[in-house]
Protein backbone atom coordinates (compact mmCIF):
# COMPACT_ATOMS: atom_id res chain seq x y z
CA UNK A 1 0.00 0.00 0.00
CA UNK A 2 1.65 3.64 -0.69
CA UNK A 3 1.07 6.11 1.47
CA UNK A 4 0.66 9.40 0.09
CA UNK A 5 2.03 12.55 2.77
CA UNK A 6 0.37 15.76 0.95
CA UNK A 7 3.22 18.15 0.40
CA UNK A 8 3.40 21.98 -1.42
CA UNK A 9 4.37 22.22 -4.43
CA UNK A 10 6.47 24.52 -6.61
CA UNK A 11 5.86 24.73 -10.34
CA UNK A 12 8.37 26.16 -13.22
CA UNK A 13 7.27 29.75 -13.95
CA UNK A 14 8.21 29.37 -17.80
CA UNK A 15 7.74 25.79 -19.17
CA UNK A 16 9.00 24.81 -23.27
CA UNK A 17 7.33 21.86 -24.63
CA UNK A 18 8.63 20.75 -27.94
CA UNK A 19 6.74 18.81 -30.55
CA UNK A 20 8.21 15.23 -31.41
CA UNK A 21 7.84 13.90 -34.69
CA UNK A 22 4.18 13.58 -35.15
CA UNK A 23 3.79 16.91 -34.23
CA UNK A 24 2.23 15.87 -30.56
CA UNK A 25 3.31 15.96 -26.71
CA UNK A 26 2.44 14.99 -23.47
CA UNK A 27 2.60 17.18 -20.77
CA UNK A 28 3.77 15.53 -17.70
CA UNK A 29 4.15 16.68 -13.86
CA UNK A 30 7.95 15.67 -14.54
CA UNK A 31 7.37 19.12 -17.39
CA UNK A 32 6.46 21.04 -14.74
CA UNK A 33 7.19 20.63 -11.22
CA UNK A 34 10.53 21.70 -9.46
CA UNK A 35 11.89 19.33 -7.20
CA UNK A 36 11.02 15.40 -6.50
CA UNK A 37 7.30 14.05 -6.13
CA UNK A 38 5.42 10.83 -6.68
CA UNK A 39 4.45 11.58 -9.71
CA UNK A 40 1.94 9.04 -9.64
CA UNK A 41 -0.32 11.35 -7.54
CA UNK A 42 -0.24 14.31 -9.58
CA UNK A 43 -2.27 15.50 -12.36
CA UNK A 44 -1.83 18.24 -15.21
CA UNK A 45 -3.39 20.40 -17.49
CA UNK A 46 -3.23 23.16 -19.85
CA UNK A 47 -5.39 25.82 -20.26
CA UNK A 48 -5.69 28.30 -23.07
CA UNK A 49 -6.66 31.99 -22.45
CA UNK A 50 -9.97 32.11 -22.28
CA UNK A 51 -9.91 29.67 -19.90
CA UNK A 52 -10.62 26.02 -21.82
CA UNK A 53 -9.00 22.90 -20.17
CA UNK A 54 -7.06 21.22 -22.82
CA UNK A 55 -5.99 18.26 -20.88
CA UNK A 56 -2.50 16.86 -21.23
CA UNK A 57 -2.06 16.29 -25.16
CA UNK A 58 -0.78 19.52 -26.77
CA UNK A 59 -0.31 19.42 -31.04
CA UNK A 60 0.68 22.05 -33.47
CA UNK A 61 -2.56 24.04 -33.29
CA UNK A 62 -1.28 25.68 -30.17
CA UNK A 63 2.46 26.76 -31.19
CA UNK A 64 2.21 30.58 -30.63
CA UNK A 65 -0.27 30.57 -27.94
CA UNK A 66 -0.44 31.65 -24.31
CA UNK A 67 -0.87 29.47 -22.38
CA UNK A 68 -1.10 27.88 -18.44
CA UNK A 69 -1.11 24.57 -16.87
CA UNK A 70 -1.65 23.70 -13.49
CA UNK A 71 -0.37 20.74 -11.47
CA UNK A 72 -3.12 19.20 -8.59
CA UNK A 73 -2.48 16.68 -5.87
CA UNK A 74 -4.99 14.31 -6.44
CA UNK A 75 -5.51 13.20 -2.60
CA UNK A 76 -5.31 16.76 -1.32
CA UNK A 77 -6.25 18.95 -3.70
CA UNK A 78 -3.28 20.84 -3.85
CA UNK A 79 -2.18 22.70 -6.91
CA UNK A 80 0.28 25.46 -8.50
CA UNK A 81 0.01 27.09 -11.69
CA UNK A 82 3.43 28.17 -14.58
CA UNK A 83 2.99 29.57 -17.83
CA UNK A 84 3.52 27.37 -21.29
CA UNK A 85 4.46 27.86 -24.28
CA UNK A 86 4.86 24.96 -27.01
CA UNK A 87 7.26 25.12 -29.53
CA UNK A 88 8.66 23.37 -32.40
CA UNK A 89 12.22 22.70 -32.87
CA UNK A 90 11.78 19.51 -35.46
CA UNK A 91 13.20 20.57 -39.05
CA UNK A 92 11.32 19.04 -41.90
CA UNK A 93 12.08 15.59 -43.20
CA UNK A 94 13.63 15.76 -47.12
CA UNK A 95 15.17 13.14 -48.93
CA UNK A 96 16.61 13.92 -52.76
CA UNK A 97 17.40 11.26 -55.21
CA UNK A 98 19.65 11.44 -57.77
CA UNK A 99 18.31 11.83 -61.76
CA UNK A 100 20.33 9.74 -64.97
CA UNK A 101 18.78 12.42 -67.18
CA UNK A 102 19.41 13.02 -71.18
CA UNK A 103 21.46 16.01 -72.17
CA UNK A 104 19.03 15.92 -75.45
CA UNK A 105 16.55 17.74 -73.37
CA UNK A 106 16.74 20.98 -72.39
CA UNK A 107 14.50 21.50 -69.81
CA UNK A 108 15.41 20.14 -66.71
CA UNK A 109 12.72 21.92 -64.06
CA UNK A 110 11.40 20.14 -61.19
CA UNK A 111 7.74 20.62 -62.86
CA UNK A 112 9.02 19.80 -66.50
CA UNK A 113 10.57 16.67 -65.27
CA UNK A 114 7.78 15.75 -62.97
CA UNK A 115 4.49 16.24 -64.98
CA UNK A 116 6.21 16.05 -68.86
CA UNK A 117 8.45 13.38 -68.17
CA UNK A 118 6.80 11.48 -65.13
CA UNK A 119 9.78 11.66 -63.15
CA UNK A 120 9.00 11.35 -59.46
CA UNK A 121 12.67 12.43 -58.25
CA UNK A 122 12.24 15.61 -59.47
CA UNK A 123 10.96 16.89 -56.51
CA UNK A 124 12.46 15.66 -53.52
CA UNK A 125 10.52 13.43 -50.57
CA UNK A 126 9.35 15.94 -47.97
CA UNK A 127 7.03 16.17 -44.90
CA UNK A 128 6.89 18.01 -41.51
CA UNK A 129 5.15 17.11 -37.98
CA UNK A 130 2.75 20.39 -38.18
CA UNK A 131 2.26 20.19 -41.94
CA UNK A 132 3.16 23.37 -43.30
CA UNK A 133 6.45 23.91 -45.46
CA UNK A 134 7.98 25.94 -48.18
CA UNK A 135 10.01 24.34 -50.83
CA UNK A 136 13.20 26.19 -52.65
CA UNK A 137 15.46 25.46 -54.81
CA UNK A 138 19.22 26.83 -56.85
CA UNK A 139 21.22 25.19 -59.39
CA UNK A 140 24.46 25.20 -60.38
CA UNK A 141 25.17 23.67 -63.56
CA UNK A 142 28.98 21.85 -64.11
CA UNK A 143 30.29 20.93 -67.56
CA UNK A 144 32.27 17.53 -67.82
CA UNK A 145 35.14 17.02 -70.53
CA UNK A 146 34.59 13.72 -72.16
CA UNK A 147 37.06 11.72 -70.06
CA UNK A 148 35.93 12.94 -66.93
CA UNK A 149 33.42 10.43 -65.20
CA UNK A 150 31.37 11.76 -62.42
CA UNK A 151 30.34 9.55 -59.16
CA UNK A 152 31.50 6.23 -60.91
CA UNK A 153 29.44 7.36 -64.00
CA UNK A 154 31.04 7.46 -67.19
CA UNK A 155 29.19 8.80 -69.78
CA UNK A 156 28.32 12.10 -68.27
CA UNK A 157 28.65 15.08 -69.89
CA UNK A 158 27.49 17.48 -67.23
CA UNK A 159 25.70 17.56 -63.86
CA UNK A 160 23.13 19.89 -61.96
CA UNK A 161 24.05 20.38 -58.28
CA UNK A 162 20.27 20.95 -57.12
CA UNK A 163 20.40 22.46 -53.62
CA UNK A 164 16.88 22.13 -51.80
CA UNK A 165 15.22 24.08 -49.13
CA UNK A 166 12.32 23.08 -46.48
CA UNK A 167 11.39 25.73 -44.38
CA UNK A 168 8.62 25.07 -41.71
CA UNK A 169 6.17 27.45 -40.02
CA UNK A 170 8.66 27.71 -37.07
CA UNK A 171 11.45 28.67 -39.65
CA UNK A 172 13.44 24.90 -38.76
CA UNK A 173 15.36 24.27 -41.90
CA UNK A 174 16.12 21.38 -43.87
CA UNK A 175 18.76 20.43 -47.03
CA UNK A 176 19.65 18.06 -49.41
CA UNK A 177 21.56 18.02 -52.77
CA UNK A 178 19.97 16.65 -55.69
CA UNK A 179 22.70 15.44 -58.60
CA UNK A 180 21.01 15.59 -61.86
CA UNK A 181 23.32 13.37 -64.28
CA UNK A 182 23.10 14.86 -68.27
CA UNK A 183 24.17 11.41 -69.90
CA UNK A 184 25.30 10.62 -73.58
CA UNK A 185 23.63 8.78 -75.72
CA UNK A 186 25.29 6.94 -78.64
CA UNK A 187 24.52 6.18 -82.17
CA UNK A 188 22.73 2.78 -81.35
CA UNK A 189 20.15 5.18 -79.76
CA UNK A 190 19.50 7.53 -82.57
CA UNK A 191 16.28 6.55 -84.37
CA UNK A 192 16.51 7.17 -87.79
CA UNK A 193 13.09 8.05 -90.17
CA UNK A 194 12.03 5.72 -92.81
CA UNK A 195 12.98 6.28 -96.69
CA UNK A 196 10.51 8.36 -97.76
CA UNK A 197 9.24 8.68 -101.23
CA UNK A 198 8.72 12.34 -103.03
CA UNK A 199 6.49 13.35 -105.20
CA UNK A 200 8.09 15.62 -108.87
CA UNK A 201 5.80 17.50 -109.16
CA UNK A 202 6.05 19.14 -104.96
CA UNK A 203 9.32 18.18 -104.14
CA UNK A 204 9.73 19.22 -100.72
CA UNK A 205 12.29 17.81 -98.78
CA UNK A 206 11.32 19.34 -95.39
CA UNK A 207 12.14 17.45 -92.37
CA UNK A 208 8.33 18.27 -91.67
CA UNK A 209 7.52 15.75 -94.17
CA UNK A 210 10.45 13.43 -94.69
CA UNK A 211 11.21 12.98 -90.59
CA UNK A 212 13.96 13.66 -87.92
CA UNK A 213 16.63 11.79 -86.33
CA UNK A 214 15.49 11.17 -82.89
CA UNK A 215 16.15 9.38 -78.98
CA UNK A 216 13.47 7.88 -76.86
CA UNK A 217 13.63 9.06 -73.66
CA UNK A 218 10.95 8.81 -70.80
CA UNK A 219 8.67 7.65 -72.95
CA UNK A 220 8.72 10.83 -75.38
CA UNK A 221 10.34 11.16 -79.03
């Protein structure tokens, strides 16, 4: 059997709760309380300012907020009060992937590659606990001599060093560099046009009607 032996209690003036991962938290009498108590006896809660008990789960929709808490003894009644403030210190998650890409094609946007091409890597992975983000990006474009293989990869002519931003609501910041590979392609991958057969009397030897040399790439002549 525990006994219980009421005692005062002295709560933090000025409490920080951070956010974990899923954007939640639980606030605790260990949060709050200075000293050593049976924890097992206490309850907390927050309160917003017009009063509302909020209980002991706190989320993202009350970063910026003043708040209070107070901490009661559940056998006597006893209680103190602290201000709270939650904050969040988690960064969004971002993840990049590199690109093989063909140096045929000349645009090489995150929306070109994404909705022309159907290439998912061209914008990086990305997520954050409280939902809200902005997404940046710069480029800085590298020319390759012939001999010079990049990363193990040997048939590069170039590469785009894509440096991305992820900036949160609570200004955390996240990076990742995105290589972009611009690769050769070689005369087995040209595609030539069919013979074509013109006519005397309109002899037009446009490429509009006779046809192009061309790569596949992505799906797309």
């Amino acid at each position: 059997v525990a006994i219980h032996e009421p005692v005062s209690l002295s709560c933090n003036d000025h409490v920080l709760v951070s956010l974990d991962a899923q954007g939640h938290a639980t606030l605790s009498p260990q949060n709050v309380l200075q000293g050593n108590y049976d924890v097992a006896f206490y309850t907390v809660e927050a309160f917003n300012i017009q009063g509302q008990n909020l209980g002991n789960q706190l989320d993202c929709s009350l970063i910026g907020q003043s708040l209070t808490y107070r901490v009661t003894d559940t056998c006597s009644g006893n209680s103190c009060w602290g201000n709270l403030r939650v904050e969040d210190k988690m960064p969004p998650f971002l993840a990049c992937e590199e690109i093989f890409f063909s140096c045929a094609v000349s645009d090489y946007s995150p929306d070109y590659l994404l909705q022309n091409l159907g290439i998912v890597a061209g914008y990086p992975q990305v997520s954050d606990n409280c939902g809200a983000f902005t997404l940046t990006y710069t480029d800085q474009f590298f020319n390759l001599s012939c001999a010079q293989p990049l990363n193990g990869v040997a048939v590069s002519s170039a590469f785009l060093r894509r440096d991305w931003h992820a900036t949160d609501a609570a200004e955390n910041i996240s990076t990742c560099a995105q290589i972009i590979y611009f690769v050769r392609r070689h005369l087995s991958d040209v595609h030539f046009p069919a013979d074509t057969t013109i006519s005397c009397q309109n002899p037009s030897t446009s490429t509009v009607f006779t046809g192009s040399p061309y790569i596949t790439e992505y799906g797309h002549n």
